[in-house]
C-alpha atoms as a PDB file:
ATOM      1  CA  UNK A   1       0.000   0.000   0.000  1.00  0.00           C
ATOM      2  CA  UNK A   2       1.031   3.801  -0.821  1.00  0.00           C
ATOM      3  CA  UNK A   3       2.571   5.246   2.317  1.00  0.00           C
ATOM      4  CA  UNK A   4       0.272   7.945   2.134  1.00  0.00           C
ATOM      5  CA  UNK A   5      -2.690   5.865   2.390  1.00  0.00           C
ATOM      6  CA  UNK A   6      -1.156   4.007   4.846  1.00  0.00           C
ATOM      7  CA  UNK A   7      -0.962   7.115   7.347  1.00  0.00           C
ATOM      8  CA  UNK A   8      -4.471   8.306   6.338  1.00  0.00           C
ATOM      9  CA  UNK A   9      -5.732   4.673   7.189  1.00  0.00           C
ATOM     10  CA  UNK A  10      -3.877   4.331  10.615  1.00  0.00           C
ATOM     11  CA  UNK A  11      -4.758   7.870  11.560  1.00  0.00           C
ATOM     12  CA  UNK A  12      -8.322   7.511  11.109  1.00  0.00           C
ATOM     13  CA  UNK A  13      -8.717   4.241  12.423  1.00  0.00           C
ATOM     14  CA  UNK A  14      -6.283   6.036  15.623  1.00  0.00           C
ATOM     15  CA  UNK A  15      -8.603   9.099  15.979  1.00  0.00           C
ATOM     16  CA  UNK A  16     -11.790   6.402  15.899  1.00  0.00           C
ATOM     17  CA  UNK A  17     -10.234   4.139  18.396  1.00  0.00           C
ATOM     18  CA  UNK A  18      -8.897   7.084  20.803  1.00  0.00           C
ATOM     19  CA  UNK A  19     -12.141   8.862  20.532  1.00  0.00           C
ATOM     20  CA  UNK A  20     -14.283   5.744  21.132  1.00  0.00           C
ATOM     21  CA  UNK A  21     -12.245   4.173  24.040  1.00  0.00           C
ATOM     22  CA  UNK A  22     -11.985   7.669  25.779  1.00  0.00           C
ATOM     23  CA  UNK A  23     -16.187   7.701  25.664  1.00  0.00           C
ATOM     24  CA  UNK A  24     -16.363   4.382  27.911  1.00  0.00           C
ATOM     25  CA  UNK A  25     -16.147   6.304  30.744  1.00  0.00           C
ATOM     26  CA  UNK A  26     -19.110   8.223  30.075  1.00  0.00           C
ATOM     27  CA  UNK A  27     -21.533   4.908  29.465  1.00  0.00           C
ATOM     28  CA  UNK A  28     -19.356   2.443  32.202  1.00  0.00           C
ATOM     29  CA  UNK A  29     -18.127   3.006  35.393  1.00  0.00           C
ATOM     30  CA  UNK A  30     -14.210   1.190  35.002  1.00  0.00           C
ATOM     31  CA  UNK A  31     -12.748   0.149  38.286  1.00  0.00           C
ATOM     32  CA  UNK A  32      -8.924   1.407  38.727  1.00  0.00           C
ATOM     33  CA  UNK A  33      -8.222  -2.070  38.854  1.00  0.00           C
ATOM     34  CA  UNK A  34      -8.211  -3.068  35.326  1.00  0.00           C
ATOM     35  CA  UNK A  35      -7.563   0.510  34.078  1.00  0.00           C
ATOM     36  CA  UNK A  36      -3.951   0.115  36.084  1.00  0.00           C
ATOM     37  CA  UNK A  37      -3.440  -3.102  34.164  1.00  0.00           C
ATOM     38  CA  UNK A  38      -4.069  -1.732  30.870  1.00  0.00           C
ATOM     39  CA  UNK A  39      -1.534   1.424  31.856  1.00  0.00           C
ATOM     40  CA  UNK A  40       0.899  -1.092  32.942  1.00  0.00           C
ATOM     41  CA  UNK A  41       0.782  -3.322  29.539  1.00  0.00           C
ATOM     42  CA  UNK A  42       1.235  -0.154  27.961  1.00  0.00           C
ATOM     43  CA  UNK A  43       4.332   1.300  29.699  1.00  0.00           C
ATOM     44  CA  UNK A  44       5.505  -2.058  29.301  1.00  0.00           C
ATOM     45  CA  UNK A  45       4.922  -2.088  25.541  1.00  0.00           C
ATOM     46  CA  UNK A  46       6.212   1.320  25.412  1.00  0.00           C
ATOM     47  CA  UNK A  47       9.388   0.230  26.566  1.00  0.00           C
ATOM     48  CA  UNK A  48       9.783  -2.828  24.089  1.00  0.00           C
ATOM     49  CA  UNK A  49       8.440  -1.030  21.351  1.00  0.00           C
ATOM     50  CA  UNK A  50      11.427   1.914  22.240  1.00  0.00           C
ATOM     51  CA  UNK A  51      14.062  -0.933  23.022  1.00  0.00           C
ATOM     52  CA  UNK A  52      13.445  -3.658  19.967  1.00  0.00           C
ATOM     53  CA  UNK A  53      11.642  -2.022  17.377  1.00  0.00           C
ATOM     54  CA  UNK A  54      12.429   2.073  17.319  1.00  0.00           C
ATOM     55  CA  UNK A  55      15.993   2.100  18.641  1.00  0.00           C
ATOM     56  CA  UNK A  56      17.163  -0.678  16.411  1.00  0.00           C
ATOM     57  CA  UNK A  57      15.125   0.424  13.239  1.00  0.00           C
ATOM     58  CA  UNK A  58      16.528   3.965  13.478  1.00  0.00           C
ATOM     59  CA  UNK A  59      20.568   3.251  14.056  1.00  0.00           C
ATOM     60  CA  UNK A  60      19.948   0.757  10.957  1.00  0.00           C
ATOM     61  CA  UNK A  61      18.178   3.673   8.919  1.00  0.00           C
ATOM     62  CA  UNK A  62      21.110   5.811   9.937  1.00  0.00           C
ATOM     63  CA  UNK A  63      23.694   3.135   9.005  1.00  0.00           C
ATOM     64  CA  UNK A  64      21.925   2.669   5.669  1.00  0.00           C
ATOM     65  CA  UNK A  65      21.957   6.440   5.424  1.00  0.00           C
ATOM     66  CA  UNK A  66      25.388   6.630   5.756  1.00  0.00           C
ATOM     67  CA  UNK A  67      26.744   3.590   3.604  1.00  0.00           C
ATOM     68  CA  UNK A  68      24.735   4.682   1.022  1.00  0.00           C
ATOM     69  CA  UNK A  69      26.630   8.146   1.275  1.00  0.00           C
ATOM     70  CA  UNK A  70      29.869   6.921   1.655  1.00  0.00           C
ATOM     71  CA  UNK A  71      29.664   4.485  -1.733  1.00  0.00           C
ATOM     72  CA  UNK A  72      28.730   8.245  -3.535  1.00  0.00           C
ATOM     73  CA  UNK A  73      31.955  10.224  -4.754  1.00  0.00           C
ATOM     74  CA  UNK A  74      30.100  13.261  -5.240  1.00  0.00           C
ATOM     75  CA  UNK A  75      28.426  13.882  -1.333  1.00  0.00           C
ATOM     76  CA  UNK A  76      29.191  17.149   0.127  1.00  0.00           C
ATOM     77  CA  UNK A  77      30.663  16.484   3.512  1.00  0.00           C
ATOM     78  CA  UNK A  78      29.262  16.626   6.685  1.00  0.00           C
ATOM     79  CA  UNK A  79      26.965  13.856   8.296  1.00  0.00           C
ATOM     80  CA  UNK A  80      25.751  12.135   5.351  1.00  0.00           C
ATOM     81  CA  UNK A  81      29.576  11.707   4.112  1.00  0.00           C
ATOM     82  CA  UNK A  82      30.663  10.171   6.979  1.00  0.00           C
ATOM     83  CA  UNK A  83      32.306   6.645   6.941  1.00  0.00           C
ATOM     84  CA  UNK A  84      30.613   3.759   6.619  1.00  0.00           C
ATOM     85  CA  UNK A  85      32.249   2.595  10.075  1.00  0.00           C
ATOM     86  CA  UNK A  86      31.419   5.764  11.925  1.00  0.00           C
ATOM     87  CA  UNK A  87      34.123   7.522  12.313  1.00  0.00           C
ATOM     88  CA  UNK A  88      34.295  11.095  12.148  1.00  0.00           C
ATOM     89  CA  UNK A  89      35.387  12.666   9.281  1.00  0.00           C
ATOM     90  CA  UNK A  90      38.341  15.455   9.594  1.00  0.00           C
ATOM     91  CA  UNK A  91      37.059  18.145  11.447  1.00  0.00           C
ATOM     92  CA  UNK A  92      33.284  16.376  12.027  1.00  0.00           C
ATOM     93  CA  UNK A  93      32.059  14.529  15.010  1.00  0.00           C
ATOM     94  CA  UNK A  94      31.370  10.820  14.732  1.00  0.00           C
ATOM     95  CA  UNK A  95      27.426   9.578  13.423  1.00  0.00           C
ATOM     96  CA  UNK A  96      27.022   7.508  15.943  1.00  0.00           C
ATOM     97  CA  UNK A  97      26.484  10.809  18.069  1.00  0.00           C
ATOM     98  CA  UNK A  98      23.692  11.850  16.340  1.00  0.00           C
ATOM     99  CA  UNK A  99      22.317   8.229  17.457  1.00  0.00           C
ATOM    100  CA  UNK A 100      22.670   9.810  21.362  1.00  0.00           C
ATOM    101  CA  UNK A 101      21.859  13.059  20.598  1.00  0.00           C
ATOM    102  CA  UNK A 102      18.102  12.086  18.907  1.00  0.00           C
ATOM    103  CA  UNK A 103      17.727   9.719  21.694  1.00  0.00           C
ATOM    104  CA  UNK A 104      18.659  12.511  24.550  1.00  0.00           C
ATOM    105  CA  UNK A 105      16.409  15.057  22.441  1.00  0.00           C
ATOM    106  CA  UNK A 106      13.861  12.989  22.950  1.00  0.00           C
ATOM    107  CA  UNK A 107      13.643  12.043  26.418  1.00  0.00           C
ATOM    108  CA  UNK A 108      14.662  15.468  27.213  1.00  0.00           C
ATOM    109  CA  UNK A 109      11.763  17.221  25.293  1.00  0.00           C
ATOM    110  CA  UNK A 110       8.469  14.789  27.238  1.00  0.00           C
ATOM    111  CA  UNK A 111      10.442  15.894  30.387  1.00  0.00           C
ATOM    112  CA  UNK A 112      10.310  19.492  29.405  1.00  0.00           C
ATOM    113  CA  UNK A 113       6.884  19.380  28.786  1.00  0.00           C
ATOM    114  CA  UNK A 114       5.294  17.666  32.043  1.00  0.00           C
ATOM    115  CA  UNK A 115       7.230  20.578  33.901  1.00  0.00           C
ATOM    116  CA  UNK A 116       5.939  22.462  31.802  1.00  0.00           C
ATOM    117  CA  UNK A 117       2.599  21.292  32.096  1.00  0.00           C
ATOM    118  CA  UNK A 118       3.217  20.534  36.097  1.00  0.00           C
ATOM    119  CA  UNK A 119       3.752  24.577  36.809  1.00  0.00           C
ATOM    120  CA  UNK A 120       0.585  25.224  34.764  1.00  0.00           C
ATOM    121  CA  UNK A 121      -1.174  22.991  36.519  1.00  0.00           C
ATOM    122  CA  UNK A 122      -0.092  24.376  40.094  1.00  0.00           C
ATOM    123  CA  UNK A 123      -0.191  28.106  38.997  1.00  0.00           C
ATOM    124  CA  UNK A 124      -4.094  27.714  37.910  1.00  0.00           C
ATOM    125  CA  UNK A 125      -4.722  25.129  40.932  1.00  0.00           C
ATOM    126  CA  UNK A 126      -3.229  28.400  43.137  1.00  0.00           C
ATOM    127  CA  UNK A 127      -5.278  31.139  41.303  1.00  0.00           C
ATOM    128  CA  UNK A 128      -8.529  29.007  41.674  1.00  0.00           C
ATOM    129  CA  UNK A 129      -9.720  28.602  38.280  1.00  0.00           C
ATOM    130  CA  UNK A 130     -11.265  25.598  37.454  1.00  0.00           C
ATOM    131  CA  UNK A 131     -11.540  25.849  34.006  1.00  0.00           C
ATOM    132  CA  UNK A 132      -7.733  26.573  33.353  1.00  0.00           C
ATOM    133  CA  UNK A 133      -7.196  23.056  35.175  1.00  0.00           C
ATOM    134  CA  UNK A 134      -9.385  21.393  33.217  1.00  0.00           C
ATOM    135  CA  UNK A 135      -7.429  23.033  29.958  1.00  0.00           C
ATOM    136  CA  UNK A 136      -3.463  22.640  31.137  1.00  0.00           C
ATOM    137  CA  UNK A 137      -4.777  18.837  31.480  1.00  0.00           C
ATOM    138  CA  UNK A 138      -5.758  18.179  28.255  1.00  0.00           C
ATOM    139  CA  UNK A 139      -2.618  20.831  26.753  1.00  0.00           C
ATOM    140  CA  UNK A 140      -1.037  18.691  28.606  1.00  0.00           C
ATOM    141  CA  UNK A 141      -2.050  15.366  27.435  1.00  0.00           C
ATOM    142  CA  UNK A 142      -2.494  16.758  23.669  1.00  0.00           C
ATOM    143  CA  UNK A 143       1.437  17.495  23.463  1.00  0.00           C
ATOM    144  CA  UNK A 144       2.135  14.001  24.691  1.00  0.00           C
ATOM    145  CA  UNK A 145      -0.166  12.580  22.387  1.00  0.00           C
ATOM    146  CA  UNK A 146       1.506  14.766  19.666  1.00  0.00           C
ATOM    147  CA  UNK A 147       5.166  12.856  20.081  1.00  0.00           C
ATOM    148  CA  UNK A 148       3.211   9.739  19.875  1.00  0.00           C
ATOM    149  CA  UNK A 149       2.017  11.046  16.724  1.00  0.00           C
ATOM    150  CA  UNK A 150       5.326  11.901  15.575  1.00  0.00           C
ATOM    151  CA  UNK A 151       6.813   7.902  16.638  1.00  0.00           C
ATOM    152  CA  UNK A 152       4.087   6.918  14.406  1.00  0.00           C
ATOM    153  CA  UNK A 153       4.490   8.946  11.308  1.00  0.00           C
ATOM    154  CA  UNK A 154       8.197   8.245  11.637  1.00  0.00           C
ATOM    155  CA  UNK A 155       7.406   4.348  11.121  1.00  0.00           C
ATOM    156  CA  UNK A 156       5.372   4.534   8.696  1.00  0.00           C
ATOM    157  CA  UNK A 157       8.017   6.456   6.907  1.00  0.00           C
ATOM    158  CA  UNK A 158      10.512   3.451   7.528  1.00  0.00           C
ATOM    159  CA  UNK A 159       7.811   1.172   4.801  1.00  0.00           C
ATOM    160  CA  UNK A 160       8.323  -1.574   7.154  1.00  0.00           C
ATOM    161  CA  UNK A 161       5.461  -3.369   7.889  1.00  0.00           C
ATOM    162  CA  UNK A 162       6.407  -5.091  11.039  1.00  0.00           C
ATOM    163  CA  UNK A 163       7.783  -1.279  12.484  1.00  0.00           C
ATOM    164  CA  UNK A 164       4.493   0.275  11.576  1.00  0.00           C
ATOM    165  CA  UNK A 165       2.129  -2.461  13.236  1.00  0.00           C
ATOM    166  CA  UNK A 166       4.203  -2.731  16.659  1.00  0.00           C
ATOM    167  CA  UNK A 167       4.474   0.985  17.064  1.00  0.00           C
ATOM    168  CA  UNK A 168       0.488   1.253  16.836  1.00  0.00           C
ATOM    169  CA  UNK A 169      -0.595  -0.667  18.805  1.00  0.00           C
ATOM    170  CA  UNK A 170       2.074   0.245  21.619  1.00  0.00           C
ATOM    171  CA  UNK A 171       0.754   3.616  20.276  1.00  0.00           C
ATOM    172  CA  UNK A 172      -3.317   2.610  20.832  1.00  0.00           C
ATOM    173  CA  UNK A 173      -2.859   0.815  23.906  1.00  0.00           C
ATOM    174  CA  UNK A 174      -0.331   3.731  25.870  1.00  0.00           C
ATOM    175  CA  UNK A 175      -3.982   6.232  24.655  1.00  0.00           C
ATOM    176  CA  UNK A 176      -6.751   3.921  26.172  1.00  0.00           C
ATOM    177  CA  UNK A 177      -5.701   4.722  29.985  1.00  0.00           C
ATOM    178  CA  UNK A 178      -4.664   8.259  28.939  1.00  0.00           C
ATOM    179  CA  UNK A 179      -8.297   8.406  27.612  1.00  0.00           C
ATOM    180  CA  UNK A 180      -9.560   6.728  29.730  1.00  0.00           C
ATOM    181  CA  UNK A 181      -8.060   9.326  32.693  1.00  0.00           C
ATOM    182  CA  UNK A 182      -8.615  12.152  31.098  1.00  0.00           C
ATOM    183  CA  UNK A 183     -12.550  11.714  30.698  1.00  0.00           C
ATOM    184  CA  UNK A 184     -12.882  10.790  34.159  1.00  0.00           C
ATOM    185  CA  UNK A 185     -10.467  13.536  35.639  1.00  0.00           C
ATOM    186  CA  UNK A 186     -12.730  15.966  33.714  1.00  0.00           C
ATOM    187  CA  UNK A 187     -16.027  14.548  35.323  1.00  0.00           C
ATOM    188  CA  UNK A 188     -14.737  14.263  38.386  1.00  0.00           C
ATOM    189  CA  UNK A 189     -14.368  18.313  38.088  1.00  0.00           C
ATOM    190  CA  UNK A 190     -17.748  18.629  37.332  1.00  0.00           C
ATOM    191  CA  UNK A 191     -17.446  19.698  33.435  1.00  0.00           C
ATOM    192  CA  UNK A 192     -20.414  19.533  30.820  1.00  0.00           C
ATOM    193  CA  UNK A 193     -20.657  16.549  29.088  1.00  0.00           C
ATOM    194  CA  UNK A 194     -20.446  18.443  25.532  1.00  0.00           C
ATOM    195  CA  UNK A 195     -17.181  20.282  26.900  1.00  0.00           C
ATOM    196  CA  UNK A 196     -15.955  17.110  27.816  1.00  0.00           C
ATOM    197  CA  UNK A 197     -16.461  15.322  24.301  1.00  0.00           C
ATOM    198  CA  UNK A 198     -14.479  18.682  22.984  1.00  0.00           C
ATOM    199  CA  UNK A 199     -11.025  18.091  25.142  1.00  0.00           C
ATOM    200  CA  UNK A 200     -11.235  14.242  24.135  1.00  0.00           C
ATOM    201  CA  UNK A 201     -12.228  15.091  20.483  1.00  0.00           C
ATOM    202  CA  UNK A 202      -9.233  17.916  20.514  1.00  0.00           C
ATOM    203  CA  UNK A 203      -6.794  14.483  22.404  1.00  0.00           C
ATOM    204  CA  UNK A 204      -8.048  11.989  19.859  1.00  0.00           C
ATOM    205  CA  UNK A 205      -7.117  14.206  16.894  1.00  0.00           C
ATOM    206  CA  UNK A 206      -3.565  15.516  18.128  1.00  0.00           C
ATOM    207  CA  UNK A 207      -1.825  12.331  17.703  1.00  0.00           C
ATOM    208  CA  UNK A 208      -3.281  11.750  13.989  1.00  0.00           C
ATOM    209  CA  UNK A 209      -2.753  15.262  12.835  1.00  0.00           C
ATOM    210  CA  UNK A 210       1.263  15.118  13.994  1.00  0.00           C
ATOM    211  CA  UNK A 211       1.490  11.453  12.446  1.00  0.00           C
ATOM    212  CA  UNK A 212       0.148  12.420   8.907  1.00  0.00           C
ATOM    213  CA  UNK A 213       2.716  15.617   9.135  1.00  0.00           C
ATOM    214  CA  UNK A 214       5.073  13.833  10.261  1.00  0.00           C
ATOM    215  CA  UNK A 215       5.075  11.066   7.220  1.00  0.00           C
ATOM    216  CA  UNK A 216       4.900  13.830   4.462  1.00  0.00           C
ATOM    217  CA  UNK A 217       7.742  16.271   6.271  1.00  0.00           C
ATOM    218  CA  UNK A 218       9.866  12.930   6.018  1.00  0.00           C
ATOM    219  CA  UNK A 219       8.554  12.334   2.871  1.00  0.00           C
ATOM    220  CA  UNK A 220       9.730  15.155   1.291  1.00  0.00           C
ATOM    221  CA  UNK A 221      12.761  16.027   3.429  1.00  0.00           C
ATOM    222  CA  UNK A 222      15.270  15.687   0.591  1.00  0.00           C
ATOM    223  CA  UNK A 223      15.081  14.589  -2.835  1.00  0.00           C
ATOM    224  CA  UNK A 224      17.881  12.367  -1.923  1.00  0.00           C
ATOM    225  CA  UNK A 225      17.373   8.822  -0.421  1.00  0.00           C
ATOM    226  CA  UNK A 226      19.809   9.289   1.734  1.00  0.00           C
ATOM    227  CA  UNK A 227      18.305  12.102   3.644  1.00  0.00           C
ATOM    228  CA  UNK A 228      15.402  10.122   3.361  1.00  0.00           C
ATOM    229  CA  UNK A 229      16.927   7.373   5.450  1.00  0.00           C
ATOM    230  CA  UNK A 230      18.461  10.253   7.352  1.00  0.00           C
ATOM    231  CA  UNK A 231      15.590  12.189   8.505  1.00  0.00           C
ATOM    232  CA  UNK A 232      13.851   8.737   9.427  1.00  0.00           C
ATOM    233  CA  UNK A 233      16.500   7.397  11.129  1.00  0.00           C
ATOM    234  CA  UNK A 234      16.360  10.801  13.689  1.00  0.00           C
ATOM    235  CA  UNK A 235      12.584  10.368  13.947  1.00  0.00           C
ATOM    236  CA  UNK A 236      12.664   6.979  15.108  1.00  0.00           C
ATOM    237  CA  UNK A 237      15.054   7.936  17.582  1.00  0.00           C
ATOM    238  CA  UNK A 238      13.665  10.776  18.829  1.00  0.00           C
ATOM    239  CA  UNK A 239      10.752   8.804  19.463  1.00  0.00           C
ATOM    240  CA  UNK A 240      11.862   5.709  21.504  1.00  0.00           C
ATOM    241  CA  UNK A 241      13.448   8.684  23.606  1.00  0.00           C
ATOM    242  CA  UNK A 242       9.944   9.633  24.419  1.00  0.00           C
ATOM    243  CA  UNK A 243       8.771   6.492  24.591  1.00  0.00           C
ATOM    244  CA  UNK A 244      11.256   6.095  27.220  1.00  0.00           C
ATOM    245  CA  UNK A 245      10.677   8.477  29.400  1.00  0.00           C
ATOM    246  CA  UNK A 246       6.611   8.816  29.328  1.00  0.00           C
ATOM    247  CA  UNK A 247       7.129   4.666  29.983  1.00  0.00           C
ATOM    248  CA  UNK A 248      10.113   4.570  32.809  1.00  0.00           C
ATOM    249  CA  UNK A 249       9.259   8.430  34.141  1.00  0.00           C
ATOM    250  CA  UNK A 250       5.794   9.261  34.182  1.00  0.00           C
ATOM    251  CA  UNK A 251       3.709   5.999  34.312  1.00  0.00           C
ATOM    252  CA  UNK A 252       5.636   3.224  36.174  1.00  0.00           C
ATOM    253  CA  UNK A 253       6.291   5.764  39.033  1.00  0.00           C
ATOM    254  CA  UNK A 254       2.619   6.396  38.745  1.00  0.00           C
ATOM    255  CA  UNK A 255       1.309   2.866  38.837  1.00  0.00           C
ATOM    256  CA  UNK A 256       3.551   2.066  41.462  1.00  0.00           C
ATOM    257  CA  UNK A 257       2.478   4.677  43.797  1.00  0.00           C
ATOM    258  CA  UNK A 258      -1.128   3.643  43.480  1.00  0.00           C
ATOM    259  CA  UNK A 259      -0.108  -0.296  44.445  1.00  0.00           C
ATOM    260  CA  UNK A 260       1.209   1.532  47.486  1.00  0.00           C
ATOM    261  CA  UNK A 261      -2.377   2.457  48.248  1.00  0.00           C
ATOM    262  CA  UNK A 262      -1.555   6.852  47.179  1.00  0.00           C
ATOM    263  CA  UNK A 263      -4.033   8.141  45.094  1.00  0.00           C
ATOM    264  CA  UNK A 264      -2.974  10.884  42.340  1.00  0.00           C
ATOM    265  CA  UNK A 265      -4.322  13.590  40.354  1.00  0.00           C
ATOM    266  CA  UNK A 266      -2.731  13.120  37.412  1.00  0.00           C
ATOM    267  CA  UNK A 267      -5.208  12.628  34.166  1.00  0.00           C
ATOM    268  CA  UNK A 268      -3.209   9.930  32.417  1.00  0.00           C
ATOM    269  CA  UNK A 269      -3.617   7.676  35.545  1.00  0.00           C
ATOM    270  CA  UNK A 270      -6.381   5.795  36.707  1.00  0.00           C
ATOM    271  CA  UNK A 271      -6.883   7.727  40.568  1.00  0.00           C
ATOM    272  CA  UNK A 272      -6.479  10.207  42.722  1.00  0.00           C
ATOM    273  CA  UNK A 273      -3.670  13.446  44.409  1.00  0.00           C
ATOM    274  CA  UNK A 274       0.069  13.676  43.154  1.00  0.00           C
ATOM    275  CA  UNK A 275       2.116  11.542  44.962  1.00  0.00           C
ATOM    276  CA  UNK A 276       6.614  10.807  45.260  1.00  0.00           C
ATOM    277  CA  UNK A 277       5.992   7.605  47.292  1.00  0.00           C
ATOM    278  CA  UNK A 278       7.149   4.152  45.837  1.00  0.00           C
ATOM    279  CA  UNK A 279       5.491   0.899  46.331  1.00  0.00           C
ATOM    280  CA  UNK A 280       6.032  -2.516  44.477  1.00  0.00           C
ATOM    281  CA  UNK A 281       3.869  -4.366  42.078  1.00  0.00           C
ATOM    282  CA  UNK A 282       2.687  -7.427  42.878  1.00  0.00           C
ATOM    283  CA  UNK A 283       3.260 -10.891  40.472  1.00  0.00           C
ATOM    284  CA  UNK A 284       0.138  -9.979  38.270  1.00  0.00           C
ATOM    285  CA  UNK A 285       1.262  -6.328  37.443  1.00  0.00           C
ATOM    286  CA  UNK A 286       5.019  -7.838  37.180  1.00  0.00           C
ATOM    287  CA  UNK A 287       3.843  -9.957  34.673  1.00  0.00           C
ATOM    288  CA  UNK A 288       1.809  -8.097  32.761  1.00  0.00           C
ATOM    289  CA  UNK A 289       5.299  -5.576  32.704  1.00  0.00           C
ATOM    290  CA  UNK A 290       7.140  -8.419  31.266  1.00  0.00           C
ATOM    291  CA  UNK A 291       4.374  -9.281  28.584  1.00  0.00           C
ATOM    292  CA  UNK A 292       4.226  -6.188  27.402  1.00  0.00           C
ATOM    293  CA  UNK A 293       7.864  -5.346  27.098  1.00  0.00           C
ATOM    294  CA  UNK A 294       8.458  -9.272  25.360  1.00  0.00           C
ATOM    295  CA  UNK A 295       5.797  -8.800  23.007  1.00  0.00           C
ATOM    296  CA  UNK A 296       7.207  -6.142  20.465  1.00  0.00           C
ATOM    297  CA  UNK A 297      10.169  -8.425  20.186  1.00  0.00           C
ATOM    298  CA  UNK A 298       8.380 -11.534  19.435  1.00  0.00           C
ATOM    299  CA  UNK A 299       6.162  -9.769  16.959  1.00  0.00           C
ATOM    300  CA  UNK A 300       9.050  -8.273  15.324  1.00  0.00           C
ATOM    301  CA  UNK A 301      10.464 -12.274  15.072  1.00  0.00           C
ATOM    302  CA  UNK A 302       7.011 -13.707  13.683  1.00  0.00           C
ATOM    303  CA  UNK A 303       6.893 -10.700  11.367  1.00  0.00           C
ATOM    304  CA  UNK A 304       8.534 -10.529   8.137  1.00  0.00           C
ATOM    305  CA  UNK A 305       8.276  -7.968   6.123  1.00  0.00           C
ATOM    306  CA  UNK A 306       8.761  -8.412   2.020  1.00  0.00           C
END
């Protein structure tokens, strides 16, 4: 299938999916219970997806990226010229530092934007305005949302079929408590149901709208395979370094604080007030960790792509 299809057809059927889990709250009452078991199987597919699939996918797009520069006499130096090894070139830093650097970028930037989004979220808690809590949750969520947009219009980039499937549904399943959480935080706070449906329709389209950019920046980012390759390579990245850190940082932490019996007020988490203490998971939630960070791996074994 045309890549551009591809996007549109995986966006949709994201914005659909988001949109529909994140209304369950309004017809069902969900007990915390399962909804920290589904936020558990998706940190823990998270961090697969980031370790087997995105980190290996992008070095190998850079590596391609660069062989394919190095065979060309005719390459203007710089990153794309460097050897096929990695060394540096004379006077240029070696490629495998871009590797770090996309990786760093991207864990740095998610932990940028929940302090970001945490001093909103105390300044309007502070001033007393409802509303503007209700509104630095969702920014909040819609920017997160937005880099898993960007992991998934990277993949789809890659044409690899096994990539693109793995990263969606680590994708799909990381949104369900996040919509989940956010619809119920919003309730809780006593907002109109039709106001309501317009923060989870704004969260359901953020992460389609950044994937479909995402594919045709990539797209057309040179007219040169190489930067092709290149510019992929990056993206992928960048994204298991959010992956990373919205897995290890913000959700484990999270889940394990409400095994200890803390509640928090976080959106993206099934209860209650913000919370530093740690508690344990017990051999269900362990496992269910363990599933979900084995199963990218084993998918990308028992997927081939042509």
């Amino acid at each position: 299938m045309d890549g551009g299809l591809t996007i549109t057809f995986i966006s949709v059927a994201m914005f659909v999916g988001t949109f529909l889990l994140g209304f369950i709250p309004l017809l069902f009452q969900l007990s915390a219970k399962s909804l920290q078991f589904v936020s558990i199987l998706g940190a823990g597919l998270l961090c697969g997806t980031a370790l087997a699939i995105t980190i290996p996918e992008g070095v190998g797009l850079l590596e391609d990226s660069w062989k394919a520069s190095s065979s060309s006499s005719d390459v203007p130096s710089g990153l794309n010229s460097s050897k096929e090894n990695g060394a540096p070139t004379e006077g240029g830093v070696p490629p495998r530092f871009f590797i770090g650097l996309a990786l760093t970028f991207g864990f740095t930037f998610m932990f940028v934007v929940d302090q970001i989004g945490n001093y909103l979220s105390a300044r309007d808690q502070t001033t007393l305005l409802p509303n503007s809590v209700h509104f630095t949750a969702t920014l909040g969520l819609v920017i997160h949302a937005a880099a898993d947009g960007f992991a998934l219009g990277a993949a789809v980039a890659t044409g690899q079929v096994t990539v693109q499937v793995i990263v969606f549904f680590a994708v799909i399943l990381h949104k369900a408590p996040a919509a989940f959480g956010l619809v119920s935080f919003l309730m809780h706070g006593g907002l109109e149901k039709k106001y309501i449906q317009g923060h989870l329709l704004a969260f359901s389209a953020a992460a389609p709208v950044v994937a479909i950019a995402t594919y045709f920046i990539l797209y057309a980012s040179g007219s040169s395979s190489e930067n092709q390759l290149s510019a992929t390579g990056v993206g992928m990245l960048f994204s298991a370094g959010t992956f990373l850190y919205v897995a290890t940082v913000h959700v484990l932490p999270e889940v394990s604080s409400n095994r200890a019996g803390q509640p928090t007020s976080d959106p993206e988490q099934p209860s209650g007030a913000e919370t530093h203490r740690h508690g344990h998971l017990g051999l269900l939630e362990s496992l269910t960790l363990i599933l979900g960070v084995g199963l990218p791996m084993v998918l990308a074994l028992g997927l081939h792509d042509d």
